[in-house]
N, C-alpha and C. Protein backbone atom coordinates (compact mmCIF):
# COMPACT_ATOMS: atom_id res chain seq x y z
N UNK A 1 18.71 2.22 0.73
CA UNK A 1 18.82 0.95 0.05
C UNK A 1 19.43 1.19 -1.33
N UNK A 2 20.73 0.80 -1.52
CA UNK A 2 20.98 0.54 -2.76
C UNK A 2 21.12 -0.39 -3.90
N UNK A 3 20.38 -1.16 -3.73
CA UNK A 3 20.50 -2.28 -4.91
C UNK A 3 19.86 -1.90 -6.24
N UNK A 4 20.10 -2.87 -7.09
CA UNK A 4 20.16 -2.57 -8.59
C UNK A 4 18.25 -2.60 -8.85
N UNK A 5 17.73 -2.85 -8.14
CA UNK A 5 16.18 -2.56 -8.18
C UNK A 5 15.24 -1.99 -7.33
N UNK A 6 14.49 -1.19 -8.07
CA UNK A 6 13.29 -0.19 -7.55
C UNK A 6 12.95 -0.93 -6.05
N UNK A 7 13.05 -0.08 -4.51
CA UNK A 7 12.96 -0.11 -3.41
C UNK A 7 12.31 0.95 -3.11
N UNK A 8 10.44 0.94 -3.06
CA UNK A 8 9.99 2.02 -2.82
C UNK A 8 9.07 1.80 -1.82
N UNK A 9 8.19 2.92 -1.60
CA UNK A 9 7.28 3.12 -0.30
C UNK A 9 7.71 2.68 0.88
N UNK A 10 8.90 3.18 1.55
CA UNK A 10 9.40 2.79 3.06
C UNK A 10 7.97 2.91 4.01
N UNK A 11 8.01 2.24 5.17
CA UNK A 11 7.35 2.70 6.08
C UNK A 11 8.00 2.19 7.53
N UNK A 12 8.18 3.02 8.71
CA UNK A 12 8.74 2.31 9.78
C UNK A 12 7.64 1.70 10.31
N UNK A 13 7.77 0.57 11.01
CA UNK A 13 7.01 -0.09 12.29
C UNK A 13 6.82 0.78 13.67
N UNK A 14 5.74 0.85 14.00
CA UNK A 14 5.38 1.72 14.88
C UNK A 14 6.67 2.02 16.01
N UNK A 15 7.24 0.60 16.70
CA UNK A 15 8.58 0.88 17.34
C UNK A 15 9.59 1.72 16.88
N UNK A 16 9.93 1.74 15.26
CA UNK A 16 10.68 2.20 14.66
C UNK A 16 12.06 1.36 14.34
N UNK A 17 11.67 0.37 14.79
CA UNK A 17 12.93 -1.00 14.56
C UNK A 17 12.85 -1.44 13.07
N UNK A 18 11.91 -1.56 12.28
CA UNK A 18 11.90 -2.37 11.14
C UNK A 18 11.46 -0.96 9.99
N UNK A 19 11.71 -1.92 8.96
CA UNK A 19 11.55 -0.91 7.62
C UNK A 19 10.67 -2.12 7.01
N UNK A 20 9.42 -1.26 6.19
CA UNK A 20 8.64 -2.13 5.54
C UNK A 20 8.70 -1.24 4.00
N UNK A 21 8.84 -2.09 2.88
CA UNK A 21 9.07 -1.75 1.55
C UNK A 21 8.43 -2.22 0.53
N UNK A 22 8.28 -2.04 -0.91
CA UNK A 22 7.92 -2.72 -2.04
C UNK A 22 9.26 -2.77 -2.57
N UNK A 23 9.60 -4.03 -3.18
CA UNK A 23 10.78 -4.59 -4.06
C UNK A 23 10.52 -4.61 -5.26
N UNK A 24 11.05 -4.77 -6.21
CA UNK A 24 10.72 -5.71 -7.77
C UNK A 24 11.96 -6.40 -8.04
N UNK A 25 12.71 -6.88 -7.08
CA UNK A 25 13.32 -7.97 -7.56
C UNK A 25 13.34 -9.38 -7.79
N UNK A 26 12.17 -9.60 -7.80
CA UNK A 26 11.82 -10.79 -8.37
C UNK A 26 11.08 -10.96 -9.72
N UNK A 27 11.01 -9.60 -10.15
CA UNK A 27 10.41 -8.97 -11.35
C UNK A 27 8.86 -8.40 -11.10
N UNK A 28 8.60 -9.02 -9.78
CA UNK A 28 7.33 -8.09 -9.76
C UNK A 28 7.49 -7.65 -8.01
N UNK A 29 6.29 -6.39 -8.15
CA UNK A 29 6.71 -5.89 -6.59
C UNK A 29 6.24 -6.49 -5.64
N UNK A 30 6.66 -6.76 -4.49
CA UNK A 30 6.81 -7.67 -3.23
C UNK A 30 7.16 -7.15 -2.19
N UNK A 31 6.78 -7.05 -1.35
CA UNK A 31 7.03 -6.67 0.35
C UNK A 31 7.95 -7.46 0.83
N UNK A 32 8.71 -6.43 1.09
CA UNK A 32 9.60 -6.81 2.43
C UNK A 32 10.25 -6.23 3.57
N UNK A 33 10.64 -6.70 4.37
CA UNK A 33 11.37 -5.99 6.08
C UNK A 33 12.42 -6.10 6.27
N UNK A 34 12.72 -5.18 6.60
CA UNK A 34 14.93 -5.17 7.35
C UNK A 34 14.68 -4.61 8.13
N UNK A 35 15.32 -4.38 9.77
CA UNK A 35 15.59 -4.23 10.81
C UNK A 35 16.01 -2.89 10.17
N UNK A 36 15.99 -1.72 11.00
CA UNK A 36 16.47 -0.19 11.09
C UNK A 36 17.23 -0.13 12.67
N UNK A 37 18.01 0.52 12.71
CA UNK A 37 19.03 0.68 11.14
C UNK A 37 19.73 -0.89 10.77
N UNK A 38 19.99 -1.10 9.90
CA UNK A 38 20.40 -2.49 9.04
C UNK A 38 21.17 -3.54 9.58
N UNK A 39 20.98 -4.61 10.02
CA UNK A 39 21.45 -5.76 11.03
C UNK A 39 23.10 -5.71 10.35
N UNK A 40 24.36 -6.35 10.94
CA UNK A 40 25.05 -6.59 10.83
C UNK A 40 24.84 -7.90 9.58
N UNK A 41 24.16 -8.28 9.33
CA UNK A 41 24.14 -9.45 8.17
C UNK A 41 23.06 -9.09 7.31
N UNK A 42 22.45 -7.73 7.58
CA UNK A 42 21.41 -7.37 6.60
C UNK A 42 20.85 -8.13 5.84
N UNK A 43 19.86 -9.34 7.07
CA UNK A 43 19.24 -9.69 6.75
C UNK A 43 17.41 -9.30 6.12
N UNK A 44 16.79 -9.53 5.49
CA UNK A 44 15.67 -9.10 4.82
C UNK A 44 14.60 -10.26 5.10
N UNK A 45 13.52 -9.95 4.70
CA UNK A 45 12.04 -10.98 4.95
C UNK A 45 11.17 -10.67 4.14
N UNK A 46 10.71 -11.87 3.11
CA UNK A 46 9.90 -11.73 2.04
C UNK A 46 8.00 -11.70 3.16
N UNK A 47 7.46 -10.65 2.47
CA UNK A 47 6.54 -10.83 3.17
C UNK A 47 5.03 -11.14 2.45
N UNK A 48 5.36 -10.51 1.34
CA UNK A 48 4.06 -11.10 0.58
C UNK A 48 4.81 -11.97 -0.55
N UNK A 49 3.96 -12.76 -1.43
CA UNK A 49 4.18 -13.96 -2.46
C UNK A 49 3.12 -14.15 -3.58
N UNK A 50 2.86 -13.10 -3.67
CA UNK A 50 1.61 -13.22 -4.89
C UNK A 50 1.15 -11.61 -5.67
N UNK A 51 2.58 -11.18 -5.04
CA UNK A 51 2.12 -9.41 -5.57
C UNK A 51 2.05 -8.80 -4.25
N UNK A 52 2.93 -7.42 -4.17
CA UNK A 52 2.32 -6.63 -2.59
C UNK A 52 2.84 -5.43 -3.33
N UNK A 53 2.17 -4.15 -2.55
CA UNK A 53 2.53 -2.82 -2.74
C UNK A 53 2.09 -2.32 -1.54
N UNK A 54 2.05 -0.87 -1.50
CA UNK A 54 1.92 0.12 -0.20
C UNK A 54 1.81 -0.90 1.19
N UNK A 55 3.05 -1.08 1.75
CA UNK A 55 2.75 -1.83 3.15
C UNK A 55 2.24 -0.57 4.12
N UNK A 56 1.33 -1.16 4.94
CA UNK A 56 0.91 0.05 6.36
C UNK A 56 1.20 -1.26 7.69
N UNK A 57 2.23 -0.58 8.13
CA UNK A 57 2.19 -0.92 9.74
C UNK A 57 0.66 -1.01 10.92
N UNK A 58 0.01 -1.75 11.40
CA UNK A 58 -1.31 -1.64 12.18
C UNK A 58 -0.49 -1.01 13.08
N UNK A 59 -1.39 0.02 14.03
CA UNK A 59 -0.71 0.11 15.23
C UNK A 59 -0.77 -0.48 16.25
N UNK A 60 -1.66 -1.77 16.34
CA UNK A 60 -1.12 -2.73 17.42
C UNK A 60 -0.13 -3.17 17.10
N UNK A 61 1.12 -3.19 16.39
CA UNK A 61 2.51 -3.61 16.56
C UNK A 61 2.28 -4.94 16.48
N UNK A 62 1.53 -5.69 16.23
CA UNK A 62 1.63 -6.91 15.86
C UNK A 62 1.01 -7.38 14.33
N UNK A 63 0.57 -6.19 13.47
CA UNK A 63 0.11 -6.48 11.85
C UNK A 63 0.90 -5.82 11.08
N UNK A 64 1.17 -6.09 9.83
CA UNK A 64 1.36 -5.44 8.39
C UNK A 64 0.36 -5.87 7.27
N UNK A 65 -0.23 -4.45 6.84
CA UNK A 65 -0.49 -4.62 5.94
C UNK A 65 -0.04 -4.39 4.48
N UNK A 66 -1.07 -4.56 3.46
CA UNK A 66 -0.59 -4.57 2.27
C UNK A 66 -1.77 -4.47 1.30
N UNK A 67 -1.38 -3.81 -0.02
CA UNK A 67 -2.02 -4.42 -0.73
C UNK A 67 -1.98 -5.56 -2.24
N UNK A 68 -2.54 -5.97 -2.19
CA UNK A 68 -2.14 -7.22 -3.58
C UNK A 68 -3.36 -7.34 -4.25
N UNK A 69 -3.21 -6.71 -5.66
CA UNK A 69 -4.47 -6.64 -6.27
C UNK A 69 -5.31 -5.89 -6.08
N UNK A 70 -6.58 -6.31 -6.00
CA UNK A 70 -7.59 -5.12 -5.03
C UNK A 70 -8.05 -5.85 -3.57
N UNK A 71 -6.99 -6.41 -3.00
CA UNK A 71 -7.24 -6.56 -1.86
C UNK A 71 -6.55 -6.09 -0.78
N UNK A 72 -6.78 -6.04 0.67
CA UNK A 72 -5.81 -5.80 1.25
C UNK A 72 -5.58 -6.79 2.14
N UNK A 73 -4.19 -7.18 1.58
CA UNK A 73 -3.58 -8.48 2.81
C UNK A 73 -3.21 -8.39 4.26
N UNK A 74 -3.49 -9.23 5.47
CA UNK A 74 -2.71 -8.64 6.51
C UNK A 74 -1.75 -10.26 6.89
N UNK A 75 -1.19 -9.84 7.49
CA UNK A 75 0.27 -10.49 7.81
C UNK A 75 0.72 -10.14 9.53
N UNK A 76 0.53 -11.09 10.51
CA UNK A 76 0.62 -11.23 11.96
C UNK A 76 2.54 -11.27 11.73
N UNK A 77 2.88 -10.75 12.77
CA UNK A 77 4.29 -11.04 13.45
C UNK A 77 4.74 -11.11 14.26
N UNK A 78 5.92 -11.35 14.93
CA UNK A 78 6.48 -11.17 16.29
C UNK A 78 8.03 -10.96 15.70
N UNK A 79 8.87 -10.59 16.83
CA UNK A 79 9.85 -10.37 16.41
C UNK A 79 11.03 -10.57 17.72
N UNK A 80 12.47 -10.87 17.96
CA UNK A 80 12.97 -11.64 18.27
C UNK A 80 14.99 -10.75 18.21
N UNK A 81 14.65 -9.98 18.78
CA UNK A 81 15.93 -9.55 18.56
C UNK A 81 16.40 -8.51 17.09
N UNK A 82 17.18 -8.97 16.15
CA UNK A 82 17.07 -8.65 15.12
C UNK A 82 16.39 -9.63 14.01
N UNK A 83 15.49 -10.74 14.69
CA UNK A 83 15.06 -11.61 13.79
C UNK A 83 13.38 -11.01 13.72
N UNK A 84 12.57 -11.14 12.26
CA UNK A 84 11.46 -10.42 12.30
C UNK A 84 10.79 -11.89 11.92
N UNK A 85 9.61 -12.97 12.17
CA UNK A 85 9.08 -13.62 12.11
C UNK A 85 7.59 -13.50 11.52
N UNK A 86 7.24 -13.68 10.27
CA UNK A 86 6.07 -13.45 9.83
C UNK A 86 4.91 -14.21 9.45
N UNK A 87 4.07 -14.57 9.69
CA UNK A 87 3.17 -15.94 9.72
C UNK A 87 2.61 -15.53 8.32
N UNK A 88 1.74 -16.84 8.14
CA UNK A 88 0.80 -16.67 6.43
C UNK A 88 0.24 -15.26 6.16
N UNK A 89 0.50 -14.75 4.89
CA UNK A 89 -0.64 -13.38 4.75
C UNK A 89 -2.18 -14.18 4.79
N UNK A 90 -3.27 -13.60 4.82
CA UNK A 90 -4.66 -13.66 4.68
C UNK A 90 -5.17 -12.46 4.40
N UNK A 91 -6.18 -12.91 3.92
CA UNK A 91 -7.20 -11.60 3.26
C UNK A 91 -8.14 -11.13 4.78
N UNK A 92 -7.33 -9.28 4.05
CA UNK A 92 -8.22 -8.45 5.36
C UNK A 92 -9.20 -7.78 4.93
N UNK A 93 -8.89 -7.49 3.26
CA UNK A 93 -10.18 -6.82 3.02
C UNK A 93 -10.47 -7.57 1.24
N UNK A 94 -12.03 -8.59 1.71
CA UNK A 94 -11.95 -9.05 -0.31
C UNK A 94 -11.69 -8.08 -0.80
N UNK A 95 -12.33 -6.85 -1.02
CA UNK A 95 -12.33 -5.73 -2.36
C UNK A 95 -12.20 -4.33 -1.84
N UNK A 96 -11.16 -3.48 -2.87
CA UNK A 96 -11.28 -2.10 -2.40
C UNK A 96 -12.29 -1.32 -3.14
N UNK A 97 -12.93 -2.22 -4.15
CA UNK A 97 -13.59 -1.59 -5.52
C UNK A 97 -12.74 -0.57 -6.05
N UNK A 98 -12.01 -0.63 -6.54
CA UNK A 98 -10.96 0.24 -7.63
C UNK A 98 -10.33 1.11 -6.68
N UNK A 99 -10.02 0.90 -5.71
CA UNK A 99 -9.40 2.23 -4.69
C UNK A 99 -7.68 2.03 -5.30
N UNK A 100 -7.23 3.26 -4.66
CA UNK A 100 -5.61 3.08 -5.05
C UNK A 100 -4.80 3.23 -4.20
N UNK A 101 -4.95 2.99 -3.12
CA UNK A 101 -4.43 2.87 -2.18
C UNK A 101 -4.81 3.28 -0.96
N UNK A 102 -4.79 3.04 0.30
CA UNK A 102 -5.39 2.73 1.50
C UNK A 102 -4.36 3.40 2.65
N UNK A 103 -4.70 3.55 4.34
CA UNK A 103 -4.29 3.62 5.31
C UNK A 103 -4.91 3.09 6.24
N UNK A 104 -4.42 2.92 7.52
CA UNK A 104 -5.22 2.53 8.60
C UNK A 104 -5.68 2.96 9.86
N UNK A 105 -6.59 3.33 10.41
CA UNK A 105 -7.12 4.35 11.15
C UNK A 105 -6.30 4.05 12.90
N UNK A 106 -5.64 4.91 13.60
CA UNK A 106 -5.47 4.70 14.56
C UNK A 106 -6.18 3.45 15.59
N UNK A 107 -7.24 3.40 15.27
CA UNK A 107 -7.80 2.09 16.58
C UNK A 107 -7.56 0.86 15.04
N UNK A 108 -7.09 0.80 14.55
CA UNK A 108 -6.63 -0.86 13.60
C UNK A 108 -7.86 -1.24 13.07
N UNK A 109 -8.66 -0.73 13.17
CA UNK A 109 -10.37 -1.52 13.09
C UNK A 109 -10.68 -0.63 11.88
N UNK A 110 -10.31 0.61 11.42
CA UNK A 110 -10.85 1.04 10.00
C UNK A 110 -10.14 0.96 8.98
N UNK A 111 -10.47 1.16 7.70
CA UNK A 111 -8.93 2.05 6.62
C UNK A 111 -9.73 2.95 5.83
N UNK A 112 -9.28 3.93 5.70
CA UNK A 112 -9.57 4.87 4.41
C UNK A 112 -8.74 4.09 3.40
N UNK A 113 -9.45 4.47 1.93
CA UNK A 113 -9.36 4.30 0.72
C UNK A 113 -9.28 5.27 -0.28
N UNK A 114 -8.54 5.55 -0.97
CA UNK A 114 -8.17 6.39 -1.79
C UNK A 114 -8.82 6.01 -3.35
N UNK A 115 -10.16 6.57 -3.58
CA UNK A 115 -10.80 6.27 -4.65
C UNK A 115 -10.37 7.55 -5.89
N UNK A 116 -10.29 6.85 -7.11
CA UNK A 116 -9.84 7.69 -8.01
C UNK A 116 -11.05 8.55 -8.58
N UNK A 117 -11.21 9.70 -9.13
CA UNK A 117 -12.46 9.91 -9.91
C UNK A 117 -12.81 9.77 -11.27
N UNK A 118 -13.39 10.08 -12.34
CA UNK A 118 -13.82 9.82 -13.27
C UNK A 118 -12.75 10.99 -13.93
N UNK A 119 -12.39 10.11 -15.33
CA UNK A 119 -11.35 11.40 -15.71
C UNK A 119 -12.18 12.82 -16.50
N UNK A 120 -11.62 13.51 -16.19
CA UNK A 120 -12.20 14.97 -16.59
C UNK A 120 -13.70 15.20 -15.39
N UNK A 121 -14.18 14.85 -14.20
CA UNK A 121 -14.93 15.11 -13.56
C UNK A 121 -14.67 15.16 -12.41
N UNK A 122 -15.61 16.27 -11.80
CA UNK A 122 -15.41 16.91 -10.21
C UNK A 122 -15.28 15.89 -9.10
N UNK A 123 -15.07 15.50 -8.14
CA UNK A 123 -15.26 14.78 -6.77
C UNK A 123 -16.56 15.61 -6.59
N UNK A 124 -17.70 14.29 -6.38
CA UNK A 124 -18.95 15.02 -5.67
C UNK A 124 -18.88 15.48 -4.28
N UNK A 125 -19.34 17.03 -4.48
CA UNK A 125 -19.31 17.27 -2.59
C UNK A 125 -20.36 16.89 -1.76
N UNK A 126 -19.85 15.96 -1.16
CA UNK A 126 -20.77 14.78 -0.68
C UNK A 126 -20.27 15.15 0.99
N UNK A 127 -19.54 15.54 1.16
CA UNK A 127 -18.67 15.72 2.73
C UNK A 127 -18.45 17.09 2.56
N UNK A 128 -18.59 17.81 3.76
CA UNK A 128 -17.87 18.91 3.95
C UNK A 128 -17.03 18.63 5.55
N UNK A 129 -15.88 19.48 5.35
CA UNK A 129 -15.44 19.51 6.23
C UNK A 129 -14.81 20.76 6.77
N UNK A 130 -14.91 20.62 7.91
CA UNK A 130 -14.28 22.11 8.80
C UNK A 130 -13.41 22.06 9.40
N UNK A 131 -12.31 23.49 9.23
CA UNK A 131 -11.14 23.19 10.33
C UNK A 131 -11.78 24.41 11.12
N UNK A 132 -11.34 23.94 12.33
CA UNK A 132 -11.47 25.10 13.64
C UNK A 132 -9.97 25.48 14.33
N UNK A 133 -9.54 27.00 14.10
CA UNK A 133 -8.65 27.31 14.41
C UNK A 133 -8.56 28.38 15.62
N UNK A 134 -7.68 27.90 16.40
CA UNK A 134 -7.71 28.75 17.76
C UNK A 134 -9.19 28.83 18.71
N UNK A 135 -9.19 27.28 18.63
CA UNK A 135 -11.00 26.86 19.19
C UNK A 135 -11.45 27.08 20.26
N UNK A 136 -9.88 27.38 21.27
CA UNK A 136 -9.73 27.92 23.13
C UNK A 136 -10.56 28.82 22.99
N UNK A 137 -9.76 29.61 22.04
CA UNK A 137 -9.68 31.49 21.92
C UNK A 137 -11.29 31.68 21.70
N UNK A 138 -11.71 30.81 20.34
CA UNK A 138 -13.39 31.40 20.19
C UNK A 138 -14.09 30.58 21.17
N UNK A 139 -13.80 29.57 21.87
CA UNK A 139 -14.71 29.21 23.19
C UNK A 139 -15.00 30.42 23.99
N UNK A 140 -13.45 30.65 24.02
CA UNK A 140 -13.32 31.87 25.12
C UNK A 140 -14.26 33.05 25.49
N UNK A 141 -14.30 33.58 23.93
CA UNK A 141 -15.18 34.51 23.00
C UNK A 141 -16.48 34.34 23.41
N UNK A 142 -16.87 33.19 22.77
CA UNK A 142 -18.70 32.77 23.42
C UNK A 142 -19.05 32.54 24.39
N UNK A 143 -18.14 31.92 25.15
CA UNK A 143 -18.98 31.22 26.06
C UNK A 143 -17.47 31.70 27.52
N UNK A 144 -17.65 33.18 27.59
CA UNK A 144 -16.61 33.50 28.96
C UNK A 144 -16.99 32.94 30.39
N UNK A 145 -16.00 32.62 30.79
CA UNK A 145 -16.02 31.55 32.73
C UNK A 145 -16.40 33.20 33.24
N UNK A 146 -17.00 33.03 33.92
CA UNK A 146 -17.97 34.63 35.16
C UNK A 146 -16.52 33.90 36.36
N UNK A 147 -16.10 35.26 36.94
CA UNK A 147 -15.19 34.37 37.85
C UNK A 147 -15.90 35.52 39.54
């Protein structure tokens, strides 16, 4: 995208047909969609109207989200050739409580939130987590098939 204003956070639509973005050409940032790769009339679709940033594609292929403020908006669609059709946004989530940005969990039904911490202080270790590497191999190890 080259126009004379900030075009950031791409994201494709799960198909990979559409491009979802933040604008500021209207002076503040705003969501919007263009067909990938770029229609012969490169046409575009305003998708939020009150403020949008980080769009996330749902993976039922029929949502976009967003966020505006500390909320997160969602936005139903269908789509039509190279025409992308977007119904009213509505509120998907009232509050992130200060989060800074969000994703959405494979089954569409969760989101992680990206909470900031206190400046100059640790993230409490409240979670641990484990990776398991080569998990065949140490199954294998413990627990051998008698053949």
């Amino acid at each position: 995208m080259t126009d004379q204003f900030a075009e950031t956070a791409p994201k494709f639509s799960p198909d990979g047909r559409w491009l979802a973005y933040e604008s500021n050409e209207t002076g503040r940032t705003e969501i919007y969609v263009r067909a990938f790769p770029a229609a012969a009339q490169g046409g575009k679709w305003p998708i939020s109207n009150g403020g949008g940033a980080l769009p996330v594609w749902s993976p039922n292929g029929r949502e976009l989200l967003y966020q505006s403020g500390d909320q997160i908006m969602s936005v139903e669609y269908t789509t039509t050739g190279n025409v992308f059709s977007a119904a009213k946004s509505r509120v998907w989530l009232m509050s992130m409580g200060g989060a800074q940005g969000f994703d959405i969990a494979p089954d569409g039904k969760r989101l992680i939130v990206f909470m900031p911490t206190a400046a100059g202080t640790a993230p409490k270790a409240e979670h641990t987590v484990g990776f398991v590497q080569n998990f065949f191999d140490e199954l294998r190890r413990r627990a051998p098939i008698s053949k």
